[in-house]
PDB file of N, CA and C in Angstrom:
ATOM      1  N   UNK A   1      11.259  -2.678   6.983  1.00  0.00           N
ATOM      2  CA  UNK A   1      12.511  -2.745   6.256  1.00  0.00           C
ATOM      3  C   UNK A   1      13.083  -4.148   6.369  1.00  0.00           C
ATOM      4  N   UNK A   2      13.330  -4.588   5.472  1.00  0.00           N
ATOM      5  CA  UNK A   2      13.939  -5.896   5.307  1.00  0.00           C
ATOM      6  C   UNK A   2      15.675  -5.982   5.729  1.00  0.00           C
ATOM      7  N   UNK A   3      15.964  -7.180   6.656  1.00  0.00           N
ATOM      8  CA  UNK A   3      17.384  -7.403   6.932  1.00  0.00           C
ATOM      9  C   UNK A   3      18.032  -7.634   5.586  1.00  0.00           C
ATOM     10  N   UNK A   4      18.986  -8.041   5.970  1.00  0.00           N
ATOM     11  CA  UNK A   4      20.280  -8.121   4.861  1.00  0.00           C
ATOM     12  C   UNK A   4      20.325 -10.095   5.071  1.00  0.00           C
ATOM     13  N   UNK A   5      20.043 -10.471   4.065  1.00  0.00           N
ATOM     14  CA  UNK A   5      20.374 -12.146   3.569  1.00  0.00           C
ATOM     15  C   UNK A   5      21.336 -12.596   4.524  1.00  0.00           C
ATOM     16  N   UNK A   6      21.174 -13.817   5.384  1.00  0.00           N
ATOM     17  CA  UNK A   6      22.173 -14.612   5.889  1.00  0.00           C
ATOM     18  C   UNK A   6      22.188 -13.429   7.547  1.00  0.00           C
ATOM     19  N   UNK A   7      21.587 -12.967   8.054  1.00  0.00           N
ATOM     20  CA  UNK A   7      22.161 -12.156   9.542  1.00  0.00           C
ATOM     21  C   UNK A   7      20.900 -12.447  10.126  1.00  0.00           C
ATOM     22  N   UNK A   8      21.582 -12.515  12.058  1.00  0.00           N
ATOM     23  CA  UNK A   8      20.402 -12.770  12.297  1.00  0.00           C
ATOM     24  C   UNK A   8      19.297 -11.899  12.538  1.00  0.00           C
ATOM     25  N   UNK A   9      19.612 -11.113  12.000  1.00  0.00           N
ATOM     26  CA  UNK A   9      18.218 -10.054  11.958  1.00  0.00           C
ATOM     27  C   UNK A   9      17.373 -10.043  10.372  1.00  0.00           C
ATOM     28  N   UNK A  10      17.817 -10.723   9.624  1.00  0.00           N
ATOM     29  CA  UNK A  10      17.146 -11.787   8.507  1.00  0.00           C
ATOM     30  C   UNK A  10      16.695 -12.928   8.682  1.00  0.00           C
ATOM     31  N   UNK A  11      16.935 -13.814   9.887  1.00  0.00           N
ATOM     32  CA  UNK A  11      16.394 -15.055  10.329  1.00  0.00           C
ATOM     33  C   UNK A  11      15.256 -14.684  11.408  1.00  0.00           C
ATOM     34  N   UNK A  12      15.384 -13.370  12.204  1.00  0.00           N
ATOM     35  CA  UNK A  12      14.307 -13.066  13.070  1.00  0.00           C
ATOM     36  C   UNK A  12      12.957 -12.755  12.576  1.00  0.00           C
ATOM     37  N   UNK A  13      13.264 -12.066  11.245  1.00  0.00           N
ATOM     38  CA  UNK A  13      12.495 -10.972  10.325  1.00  0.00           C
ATOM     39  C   UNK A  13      11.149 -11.532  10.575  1.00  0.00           C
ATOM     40  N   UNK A  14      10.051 -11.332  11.312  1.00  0.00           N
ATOM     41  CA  UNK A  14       8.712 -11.534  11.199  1.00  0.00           C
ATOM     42  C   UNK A  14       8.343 -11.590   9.634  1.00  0.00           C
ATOM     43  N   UNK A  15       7.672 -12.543   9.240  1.00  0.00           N
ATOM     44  CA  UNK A  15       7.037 -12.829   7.695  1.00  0.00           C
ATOM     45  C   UNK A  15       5.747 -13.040   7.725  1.00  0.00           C
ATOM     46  N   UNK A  16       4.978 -13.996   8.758  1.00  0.00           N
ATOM     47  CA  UNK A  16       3.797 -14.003   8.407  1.00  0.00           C
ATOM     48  C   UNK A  16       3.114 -14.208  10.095  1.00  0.00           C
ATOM     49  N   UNK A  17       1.883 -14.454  10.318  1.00  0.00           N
ATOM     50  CA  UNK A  17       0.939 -13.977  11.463  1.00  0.00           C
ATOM     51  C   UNK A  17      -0.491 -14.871  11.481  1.00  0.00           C
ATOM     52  N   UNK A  18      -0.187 -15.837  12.267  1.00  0.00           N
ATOM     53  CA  UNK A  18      -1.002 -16.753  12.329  1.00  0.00           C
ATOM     54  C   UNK A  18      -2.206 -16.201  13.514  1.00  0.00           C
ATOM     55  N   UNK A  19      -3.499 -16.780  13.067  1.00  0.00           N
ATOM     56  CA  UNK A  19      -4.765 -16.407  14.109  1.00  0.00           C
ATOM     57  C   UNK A  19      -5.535 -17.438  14.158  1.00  0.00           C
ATOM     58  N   UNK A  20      -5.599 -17.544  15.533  1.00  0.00           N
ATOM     59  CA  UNK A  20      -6.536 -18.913  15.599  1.00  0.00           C
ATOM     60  C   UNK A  20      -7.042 -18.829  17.478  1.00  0.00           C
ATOM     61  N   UNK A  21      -8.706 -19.560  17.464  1.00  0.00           N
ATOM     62  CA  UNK A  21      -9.079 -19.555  18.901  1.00  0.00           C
ATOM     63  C   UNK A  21      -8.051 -20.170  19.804  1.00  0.00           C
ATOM     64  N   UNK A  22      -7.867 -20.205  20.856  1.00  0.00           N
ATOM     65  CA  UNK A  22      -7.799 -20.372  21.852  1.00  0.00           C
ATOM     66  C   UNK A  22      -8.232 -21.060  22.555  1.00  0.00           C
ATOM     67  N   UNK A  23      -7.978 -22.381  22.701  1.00  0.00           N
ATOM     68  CA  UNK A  23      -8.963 -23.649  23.026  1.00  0.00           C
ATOM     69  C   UNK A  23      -9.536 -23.613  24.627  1.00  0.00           C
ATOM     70  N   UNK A  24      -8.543 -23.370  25.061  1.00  0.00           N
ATOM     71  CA  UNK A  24      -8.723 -23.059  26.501  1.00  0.00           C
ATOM     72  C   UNK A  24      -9.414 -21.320  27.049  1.00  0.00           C
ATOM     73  N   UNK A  25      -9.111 -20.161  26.476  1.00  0.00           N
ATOM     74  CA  UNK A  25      -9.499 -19.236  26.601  1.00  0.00           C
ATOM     75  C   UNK A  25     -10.701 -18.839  26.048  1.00  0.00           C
ATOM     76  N   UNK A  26     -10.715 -19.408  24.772  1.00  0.00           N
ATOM     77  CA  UNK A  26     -12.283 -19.106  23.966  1.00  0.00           C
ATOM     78  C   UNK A  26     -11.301 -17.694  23.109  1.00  0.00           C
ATOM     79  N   UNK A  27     -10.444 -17.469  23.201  1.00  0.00           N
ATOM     80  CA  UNK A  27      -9.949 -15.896  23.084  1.00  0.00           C
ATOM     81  C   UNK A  27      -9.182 -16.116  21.619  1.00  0.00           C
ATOM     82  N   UNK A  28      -9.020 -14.955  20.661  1.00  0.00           N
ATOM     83  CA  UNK A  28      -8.438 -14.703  19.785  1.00  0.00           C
ATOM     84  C   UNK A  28      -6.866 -14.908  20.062  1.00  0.00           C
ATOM     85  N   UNK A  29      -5.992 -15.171  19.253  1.00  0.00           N
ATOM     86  CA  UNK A  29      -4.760 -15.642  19.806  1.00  0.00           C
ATOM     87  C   UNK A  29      -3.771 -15.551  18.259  1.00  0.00           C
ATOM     88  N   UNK A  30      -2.819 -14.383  18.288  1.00  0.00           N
ATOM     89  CA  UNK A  30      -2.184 -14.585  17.170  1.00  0.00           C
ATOM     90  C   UNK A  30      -1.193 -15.182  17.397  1.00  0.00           C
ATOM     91  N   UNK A  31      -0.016 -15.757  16.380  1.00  0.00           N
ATOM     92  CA  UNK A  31       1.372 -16.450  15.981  1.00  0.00           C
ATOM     93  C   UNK A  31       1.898 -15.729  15.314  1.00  0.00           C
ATOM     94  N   UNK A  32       3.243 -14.929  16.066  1.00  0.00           N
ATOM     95  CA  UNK A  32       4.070 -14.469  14.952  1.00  0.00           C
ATOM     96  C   UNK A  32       4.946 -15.768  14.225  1.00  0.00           C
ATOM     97  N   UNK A  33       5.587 -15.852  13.235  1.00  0.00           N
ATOM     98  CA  UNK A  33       6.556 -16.514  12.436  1.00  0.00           C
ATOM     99  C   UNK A  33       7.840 -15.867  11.601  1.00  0.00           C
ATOM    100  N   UNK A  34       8.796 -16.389  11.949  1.00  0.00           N
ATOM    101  CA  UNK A  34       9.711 -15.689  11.875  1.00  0.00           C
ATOM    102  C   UNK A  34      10.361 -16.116  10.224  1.00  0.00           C
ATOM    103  N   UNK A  35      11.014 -15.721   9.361  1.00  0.00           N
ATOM    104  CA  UNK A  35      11.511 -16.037   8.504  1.00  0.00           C
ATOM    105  C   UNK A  35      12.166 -17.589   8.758  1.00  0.00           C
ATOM    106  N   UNK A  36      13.143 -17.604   9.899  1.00  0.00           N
ATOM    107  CA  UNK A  36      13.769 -18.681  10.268  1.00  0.00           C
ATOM    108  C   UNK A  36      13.284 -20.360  10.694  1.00  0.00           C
ATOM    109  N   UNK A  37      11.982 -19.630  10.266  1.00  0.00           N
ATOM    110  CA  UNK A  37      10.929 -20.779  11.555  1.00  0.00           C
ATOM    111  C   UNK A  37      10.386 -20.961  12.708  1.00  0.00           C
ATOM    112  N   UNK A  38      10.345 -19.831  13.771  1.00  0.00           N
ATOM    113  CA  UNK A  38      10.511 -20.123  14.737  1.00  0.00           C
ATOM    114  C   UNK A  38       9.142 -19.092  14.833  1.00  0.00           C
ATOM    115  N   UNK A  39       8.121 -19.765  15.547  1.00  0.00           N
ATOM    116  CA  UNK A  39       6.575 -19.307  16.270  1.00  0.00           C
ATOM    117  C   UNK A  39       7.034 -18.860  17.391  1.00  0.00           C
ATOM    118  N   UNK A  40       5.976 -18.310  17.270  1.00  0.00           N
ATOM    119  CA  UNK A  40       6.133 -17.030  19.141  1.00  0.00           C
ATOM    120  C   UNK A  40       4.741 -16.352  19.164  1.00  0.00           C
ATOM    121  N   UNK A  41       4.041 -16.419  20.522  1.00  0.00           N
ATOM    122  CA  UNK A  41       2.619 -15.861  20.564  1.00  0.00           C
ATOM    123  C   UNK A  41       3.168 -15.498  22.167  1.00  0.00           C
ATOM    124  N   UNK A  42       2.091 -14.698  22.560  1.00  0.00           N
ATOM    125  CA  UNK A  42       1.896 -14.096  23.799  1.00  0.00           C
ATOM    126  C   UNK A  42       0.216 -14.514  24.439  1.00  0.00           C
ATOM    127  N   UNK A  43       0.085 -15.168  25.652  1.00  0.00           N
ATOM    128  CA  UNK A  43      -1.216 -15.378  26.114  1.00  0.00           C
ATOM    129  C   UNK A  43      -0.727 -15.208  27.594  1.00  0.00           C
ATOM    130  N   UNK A  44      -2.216 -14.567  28.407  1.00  0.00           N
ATOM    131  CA  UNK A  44      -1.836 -14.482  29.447  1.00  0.00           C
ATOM    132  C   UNK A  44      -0.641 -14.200  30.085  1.00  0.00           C
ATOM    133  N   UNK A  45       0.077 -13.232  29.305  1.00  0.00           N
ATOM    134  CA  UNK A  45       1.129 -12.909  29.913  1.00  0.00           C
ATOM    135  C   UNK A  45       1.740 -13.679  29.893  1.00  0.00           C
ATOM    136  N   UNK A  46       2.304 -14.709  29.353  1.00  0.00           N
ATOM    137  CA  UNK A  46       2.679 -15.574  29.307  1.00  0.00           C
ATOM    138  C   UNK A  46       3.583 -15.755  27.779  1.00  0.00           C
ATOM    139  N   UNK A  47       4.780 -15.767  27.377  1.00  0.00           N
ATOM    140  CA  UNK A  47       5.705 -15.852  26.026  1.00  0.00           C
ATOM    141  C   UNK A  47       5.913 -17.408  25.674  1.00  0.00           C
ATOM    142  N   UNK A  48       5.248 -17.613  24.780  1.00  0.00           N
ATOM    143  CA  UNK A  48       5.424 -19.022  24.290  1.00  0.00           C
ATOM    144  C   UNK A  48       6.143 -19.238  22.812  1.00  0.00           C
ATOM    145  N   UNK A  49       6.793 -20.385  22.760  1.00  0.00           N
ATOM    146  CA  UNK A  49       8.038 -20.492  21.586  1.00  0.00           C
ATOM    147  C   UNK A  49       7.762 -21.714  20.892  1.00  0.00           C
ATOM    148  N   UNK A  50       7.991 -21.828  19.405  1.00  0.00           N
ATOM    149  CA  UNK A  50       8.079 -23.065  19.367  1.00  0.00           C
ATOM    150  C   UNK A  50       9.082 -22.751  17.799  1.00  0.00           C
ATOM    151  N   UNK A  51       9.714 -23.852  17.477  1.00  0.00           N
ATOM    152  CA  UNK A  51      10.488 -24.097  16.524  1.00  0.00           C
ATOM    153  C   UNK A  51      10.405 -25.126  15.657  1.00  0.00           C
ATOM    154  N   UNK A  52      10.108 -24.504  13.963  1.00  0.00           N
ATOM    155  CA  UNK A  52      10.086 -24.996  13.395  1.00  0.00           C
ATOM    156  C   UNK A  52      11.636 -25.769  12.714  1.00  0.00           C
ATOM    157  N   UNK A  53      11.225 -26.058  10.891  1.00  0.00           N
ATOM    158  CA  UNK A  53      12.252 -26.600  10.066  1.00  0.00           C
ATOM    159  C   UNK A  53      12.494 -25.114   9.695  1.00  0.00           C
ATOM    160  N   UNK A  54      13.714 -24.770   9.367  1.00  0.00           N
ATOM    161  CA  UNK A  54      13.829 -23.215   9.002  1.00  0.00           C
ATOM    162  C   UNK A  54      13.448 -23.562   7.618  1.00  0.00           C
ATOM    163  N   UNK A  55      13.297 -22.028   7.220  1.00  0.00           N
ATOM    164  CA  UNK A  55      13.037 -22.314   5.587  1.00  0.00           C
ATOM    165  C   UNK A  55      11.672 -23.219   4.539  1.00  0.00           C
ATOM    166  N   UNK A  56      10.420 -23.694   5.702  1.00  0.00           N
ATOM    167  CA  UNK A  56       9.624 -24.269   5.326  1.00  0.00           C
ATOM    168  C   UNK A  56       8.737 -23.205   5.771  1.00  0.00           C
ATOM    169  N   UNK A  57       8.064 -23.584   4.698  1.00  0.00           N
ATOM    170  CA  UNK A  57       6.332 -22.621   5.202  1.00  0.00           C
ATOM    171  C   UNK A  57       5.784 -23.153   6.547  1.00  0.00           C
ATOM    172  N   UNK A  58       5.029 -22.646   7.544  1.00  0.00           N
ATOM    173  CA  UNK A  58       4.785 -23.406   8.508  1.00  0.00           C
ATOM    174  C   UNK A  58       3.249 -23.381   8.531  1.00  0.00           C
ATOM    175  N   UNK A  59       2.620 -24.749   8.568  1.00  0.00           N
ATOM    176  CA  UNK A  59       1.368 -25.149   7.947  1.00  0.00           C
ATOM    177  C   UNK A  59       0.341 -25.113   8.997  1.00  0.00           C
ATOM    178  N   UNK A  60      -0.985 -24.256   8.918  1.00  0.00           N
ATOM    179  CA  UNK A  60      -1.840 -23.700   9.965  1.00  0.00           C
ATOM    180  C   UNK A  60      -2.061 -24.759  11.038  1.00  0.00           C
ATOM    181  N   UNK A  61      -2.132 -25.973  10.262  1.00  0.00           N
ATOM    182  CA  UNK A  61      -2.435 -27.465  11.513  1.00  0.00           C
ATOM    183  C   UNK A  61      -1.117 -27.137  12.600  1.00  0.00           C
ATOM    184  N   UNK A  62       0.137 -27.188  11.691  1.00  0.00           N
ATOM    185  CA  UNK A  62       1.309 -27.321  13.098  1.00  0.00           C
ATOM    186  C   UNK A  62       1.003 -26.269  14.284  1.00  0.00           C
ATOM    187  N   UNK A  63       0.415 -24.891  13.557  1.00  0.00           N
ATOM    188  CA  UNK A  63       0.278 -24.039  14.552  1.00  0.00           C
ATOM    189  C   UNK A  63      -0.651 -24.676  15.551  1.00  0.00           C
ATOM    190  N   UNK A  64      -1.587 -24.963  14.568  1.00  0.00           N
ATOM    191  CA  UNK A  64      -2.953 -25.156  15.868  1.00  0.00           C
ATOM    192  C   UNK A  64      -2.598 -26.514  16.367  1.00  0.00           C
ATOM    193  N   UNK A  65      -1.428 -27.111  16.303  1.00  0.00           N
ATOM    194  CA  UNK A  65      -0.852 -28.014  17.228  1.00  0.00           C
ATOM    195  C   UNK A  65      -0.302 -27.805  18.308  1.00  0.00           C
ATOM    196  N   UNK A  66       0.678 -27.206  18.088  1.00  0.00           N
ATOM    197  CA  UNK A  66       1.843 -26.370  18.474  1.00  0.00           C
ATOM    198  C   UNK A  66       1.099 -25.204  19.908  1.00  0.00           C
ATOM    199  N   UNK A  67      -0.043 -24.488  19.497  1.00  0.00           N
ATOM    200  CA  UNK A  67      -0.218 -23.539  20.202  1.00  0.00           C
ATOM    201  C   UNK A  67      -2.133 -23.804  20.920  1.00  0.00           C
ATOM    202  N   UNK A  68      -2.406 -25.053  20.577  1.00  0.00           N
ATOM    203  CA  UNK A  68      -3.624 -25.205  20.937  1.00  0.00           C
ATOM    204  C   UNK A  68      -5.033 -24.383  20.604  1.00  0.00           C
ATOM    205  N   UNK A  69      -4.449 -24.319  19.215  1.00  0.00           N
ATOM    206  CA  UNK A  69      -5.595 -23.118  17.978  1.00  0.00           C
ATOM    207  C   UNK A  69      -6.538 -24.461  17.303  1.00  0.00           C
ATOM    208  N   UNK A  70      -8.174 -23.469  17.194  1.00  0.00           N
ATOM    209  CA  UNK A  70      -8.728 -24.212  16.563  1.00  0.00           C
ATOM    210  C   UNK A  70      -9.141 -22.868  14.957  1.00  0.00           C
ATOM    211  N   UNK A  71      -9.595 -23.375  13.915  1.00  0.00           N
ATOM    212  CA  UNK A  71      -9.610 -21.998  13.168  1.00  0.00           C
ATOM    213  C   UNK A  71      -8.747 -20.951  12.564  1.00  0.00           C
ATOM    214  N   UNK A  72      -7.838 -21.855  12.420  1.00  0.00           N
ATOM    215  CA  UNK A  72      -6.116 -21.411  12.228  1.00  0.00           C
ATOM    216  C   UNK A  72      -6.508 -20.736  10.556  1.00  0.00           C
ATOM    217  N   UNK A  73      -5.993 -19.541  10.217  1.00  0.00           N
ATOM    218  CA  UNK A  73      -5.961 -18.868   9.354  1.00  0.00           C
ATOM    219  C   UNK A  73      -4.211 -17.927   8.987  1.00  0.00           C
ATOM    220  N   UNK A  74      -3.914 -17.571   8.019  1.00  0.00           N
ATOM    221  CA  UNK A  74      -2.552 -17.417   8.115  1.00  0.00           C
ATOM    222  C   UNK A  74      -2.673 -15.485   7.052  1.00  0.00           C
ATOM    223  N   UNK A  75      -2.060 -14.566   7.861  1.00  0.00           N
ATOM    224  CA  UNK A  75      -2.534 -13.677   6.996  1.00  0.00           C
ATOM    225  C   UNK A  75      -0.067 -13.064   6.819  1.00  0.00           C
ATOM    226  N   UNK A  76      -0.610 -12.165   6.106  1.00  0.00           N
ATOM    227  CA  UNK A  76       0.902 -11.913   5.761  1.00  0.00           C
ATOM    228  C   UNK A  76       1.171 -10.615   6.833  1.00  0.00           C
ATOM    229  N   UNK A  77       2.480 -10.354   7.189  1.00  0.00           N
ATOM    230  CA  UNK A  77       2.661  -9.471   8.988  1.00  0.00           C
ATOM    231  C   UNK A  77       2.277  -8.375   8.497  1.00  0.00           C
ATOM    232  N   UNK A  78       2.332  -7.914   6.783  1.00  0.00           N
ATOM    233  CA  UNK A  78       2.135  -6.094   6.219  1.00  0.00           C
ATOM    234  C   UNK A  78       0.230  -5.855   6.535  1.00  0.00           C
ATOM    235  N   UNK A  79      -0.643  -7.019   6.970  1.00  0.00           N
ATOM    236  CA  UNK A  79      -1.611  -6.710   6.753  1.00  0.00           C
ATOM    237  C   UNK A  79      -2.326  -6.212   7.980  1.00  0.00           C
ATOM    238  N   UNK A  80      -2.499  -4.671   8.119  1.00  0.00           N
ATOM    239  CA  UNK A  80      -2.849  -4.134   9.231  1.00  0.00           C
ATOM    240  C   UNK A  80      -4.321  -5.308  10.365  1.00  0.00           C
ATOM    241  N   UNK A  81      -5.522  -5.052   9.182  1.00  0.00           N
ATOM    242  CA  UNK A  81      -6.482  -5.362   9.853  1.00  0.00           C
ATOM    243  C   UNK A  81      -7.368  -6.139   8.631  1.00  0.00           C
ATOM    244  N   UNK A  82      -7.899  -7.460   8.740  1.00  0.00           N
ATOM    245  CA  UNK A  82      -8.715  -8.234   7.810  1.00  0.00           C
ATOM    246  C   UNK A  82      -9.869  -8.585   8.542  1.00  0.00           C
ATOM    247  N   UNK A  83     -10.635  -8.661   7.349  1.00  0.00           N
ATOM    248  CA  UNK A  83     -12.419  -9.045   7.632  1.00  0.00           C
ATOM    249  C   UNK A  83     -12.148 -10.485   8.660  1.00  0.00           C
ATOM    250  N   UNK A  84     -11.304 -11.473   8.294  1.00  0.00           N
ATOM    251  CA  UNK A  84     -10.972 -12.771   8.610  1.00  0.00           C
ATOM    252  C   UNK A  84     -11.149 -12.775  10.171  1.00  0.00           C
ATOM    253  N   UNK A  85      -9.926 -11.454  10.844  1.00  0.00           N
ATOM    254  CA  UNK A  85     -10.022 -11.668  12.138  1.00  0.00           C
ATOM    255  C   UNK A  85     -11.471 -11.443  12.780  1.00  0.00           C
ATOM    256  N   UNK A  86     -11.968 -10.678  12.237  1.00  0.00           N
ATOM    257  CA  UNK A  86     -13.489  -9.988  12.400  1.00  0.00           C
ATOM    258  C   UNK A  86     -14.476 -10.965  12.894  1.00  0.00           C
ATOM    259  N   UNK A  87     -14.115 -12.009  11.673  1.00  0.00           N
ATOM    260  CA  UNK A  87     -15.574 -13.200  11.762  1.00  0.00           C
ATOM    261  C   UNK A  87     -14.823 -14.404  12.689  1.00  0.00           C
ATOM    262  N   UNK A  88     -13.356 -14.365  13.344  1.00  0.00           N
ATOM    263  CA  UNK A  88     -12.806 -14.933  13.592  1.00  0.00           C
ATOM    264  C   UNK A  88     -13.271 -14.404  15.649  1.00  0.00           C
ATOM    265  N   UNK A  89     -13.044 -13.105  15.755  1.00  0.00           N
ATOM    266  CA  UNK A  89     -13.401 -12.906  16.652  1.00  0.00           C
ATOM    267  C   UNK A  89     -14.618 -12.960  17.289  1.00  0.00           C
ATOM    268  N   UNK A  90     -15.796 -12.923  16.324  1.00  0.00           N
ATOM    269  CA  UNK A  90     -17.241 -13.347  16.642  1.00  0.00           C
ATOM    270  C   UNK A  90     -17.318 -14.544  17.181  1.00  0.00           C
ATOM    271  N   UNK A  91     -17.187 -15.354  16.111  1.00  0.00           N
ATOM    272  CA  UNK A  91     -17.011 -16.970  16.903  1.00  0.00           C
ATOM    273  C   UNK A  91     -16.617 -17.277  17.640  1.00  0.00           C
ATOM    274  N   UNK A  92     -15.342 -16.802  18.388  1.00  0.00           N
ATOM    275  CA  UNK A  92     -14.800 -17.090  19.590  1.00  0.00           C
ATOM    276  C   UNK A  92     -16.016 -16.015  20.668  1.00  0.00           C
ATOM    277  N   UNK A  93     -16.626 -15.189  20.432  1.00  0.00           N
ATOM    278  CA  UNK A  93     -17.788 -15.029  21.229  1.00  0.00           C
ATOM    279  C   UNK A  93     -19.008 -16.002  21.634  1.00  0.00           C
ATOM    280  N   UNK A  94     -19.229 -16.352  20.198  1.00  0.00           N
ATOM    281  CA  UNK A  94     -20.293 -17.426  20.171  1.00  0.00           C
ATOM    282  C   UNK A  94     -20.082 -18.536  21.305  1.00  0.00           C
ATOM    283  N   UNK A  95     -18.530 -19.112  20.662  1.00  0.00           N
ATOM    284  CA  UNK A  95     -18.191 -20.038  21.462  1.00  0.00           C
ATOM    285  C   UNK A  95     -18.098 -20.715  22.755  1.00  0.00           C
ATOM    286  N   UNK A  96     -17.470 -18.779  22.959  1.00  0.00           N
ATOM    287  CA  UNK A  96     -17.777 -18.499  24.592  1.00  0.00           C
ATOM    288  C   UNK A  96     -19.022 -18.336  25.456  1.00  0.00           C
ATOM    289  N   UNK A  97     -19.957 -18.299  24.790  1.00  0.00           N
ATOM    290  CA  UNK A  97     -21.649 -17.984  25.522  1.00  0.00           C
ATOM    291  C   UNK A  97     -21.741 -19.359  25.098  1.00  0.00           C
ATOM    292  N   UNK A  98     -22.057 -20.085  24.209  1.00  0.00           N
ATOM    293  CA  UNK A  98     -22.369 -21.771  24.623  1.00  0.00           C
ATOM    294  C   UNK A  98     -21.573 -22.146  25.608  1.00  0.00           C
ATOM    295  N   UNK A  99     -20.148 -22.067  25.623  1.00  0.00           N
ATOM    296  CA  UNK A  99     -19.904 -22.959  26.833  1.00  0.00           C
ATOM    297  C   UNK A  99     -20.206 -22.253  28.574  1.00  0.00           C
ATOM    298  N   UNK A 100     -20.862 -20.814  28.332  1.00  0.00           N
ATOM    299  CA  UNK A 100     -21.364 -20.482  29.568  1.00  0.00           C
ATOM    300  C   UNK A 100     -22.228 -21.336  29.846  1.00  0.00           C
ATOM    301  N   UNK A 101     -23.326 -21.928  28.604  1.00  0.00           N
ATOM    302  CA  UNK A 101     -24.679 -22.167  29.026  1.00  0.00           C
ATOM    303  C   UNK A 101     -24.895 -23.942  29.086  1.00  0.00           C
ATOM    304  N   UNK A 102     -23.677 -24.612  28.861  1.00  0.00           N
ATOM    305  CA  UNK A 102     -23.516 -25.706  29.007  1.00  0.00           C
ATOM    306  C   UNK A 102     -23.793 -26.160  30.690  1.00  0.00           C
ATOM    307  N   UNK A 103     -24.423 -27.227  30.823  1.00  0.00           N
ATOM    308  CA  UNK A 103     -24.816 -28.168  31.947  1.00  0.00           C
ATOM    309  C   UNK A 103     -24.370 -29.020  32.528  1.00  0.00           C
TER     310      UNK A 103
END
């Protein structure tokens, strides 16, 4: 259900859902985004924030700046489950068994 224009439960409103590796974990790692601008992911237990320009689209590079994503893909928050994360989560497997087998 959508807030009401101008409240801050219209500036909180989750809009879209960023996915991208995990540079350090090898691990799948989403970005919520808030209408207002403002990123928020969860790793390791851990609540991380970052703030955008309100009112601008926020562009997959800033994320994978911002949150140390490589593979940054941007899906919309209504979309339960996509092929994207699928082939998104493989690779971060792959990824993770080469750097087991690294020397």
């Amino acid at each position: 259900m959508s807030q009401k224009k101008g409240t801050r439960g219209y500036k909180n409103e989750i809009v879209r859902v960023h996915y991208g590796i995990n540079n350090k974990t090898l691990g799948v790692q989403s970005v919520w985004e808030t209408r207002g601008g403002k990123l928020a992911s969860m790793s390791a237990g851990h609540h991380f924030r970052h703030q955008c320009v309100a009112g601008s689209l926020v562009r997959s590079d800033a994320v994978s700046l911002a949150f140390d994503l490589t593979g940054v893909f941007t899906l919309p928050v209504d979309v339960e489950s996509h092929p994207l994360v699928n082939e998104l989560e493989e690779k971060a497997s792959i990824m993770r068994a080469q750097r087991t087998h690294v020397i």
